[in-house]
C-alpha atoms as a PDB file:
ATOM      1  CA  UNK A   1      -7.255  -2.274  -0.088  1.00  0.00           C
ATOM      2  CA  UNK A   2     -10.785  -2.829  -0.707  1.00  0.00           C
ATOM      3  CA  UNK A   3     -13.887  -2.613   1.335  1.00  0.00           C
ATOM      4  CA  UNK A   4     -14.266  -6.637   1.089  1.00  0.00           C
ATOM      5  CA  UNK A   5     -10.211  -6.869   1.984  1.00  0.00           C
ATOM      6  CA  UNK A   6     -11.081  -5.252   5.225  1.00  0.00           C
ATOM      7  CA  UNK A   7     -13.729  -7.078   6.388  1.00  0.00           C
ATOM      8  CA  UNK A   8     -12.030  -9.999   6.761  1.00  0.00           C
ATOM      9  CA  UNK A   9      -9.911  -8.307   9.014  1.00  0.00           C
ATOM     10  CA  UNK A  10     -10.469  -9.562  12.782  1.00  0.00           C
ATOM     11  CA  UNK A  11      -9.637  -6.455  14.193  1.00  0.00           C
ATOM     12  CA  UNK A  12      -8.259  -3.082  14.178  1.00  0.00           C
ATOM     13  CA  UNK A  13      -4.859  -4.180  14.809  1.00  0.00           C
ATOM     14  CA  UNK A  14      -4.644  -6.922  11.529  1.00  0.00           C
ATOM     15  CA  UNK A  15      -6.333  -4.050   9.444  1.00  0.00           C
ATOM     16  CA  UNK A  16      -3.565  -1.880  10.214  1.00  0.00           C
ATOM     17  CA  UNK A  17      -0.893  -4.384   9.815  1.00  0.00           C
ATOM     18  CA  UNK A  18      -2.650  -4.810   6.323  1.00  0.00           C
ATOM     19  CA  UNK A  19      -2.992  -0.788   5.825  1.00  0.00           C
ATOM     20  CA  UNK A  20       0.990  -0.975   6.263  1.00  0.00           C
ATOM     21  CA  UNK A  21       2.084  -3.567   4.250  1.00  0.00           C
ATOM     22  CA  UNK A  22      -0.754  -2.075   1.362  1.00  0.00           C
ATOM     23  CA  UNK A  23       1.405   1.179   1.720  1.00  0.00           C
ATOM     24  CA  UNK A  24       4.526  -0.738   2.227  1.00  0.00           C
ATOM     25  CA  UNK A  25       3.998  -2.238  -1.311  1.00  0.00           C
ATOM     26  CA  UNK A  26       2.291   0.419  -3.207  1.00  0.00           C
ATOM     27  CA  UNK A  27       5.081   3.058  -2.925  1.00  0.00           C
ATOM     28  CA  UNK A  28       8.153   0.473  -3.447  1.00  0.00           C
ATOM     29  CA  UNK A  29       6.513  -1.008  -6.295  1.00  0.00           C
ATOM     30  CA  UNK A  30       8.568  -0.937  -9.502  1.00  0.00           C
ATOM     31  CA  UNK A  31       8.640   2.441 -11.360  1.00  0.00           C
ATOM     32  CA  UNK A  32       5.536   4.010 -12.414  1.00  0.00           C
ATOM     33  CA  UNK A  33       5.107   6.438 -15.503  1.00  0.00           C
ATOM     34  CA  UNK A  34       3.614   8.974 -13.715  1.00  0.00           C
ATOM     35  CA  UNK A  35       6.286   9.888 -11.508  1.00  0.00           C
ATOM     36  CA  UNK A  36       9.023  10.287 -14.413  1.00  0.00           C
ATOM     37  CA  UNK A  37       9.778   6.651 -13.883  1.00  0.00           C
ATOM     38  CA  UNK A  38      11.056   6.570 -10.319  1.00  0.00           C
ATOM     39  CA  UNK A  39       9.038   4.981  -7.158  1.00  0.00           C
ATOM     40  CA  UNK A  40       6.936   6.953  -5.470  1.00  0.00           C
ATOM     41  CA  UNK A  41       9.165   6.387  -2.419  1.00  0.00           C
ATOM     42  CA  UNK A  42      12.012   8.068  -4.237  1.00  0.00           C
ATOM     43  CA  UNK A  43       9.712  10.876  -5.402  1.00  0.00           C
ATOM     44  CA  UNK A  44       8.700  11.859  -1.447  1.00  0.00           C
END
């Protein structure tokens, strides 16, 4: 999430709810080379 992303957050609670789904997305997001081809979910 970027700095910008964040400050059009109107509070601490909707920049966590963003924070969440960020994560949410990022680590069920379709397989990534890095991690032999698996999510990163799957991985930790």
């Amino acid at each position: 999430m970027t700095k910008q992303a964040m400050a059009t957050c109107e509070g601490v609670g909707q920049a966590v709810t963003k924070l969440g789904d960020f994560f949410r997305f990022s680590n069920e997001k379709p397989h990534h080379h890095t991690v032999l081809y698996r999510r990163p979910a799957e991985v930790y």
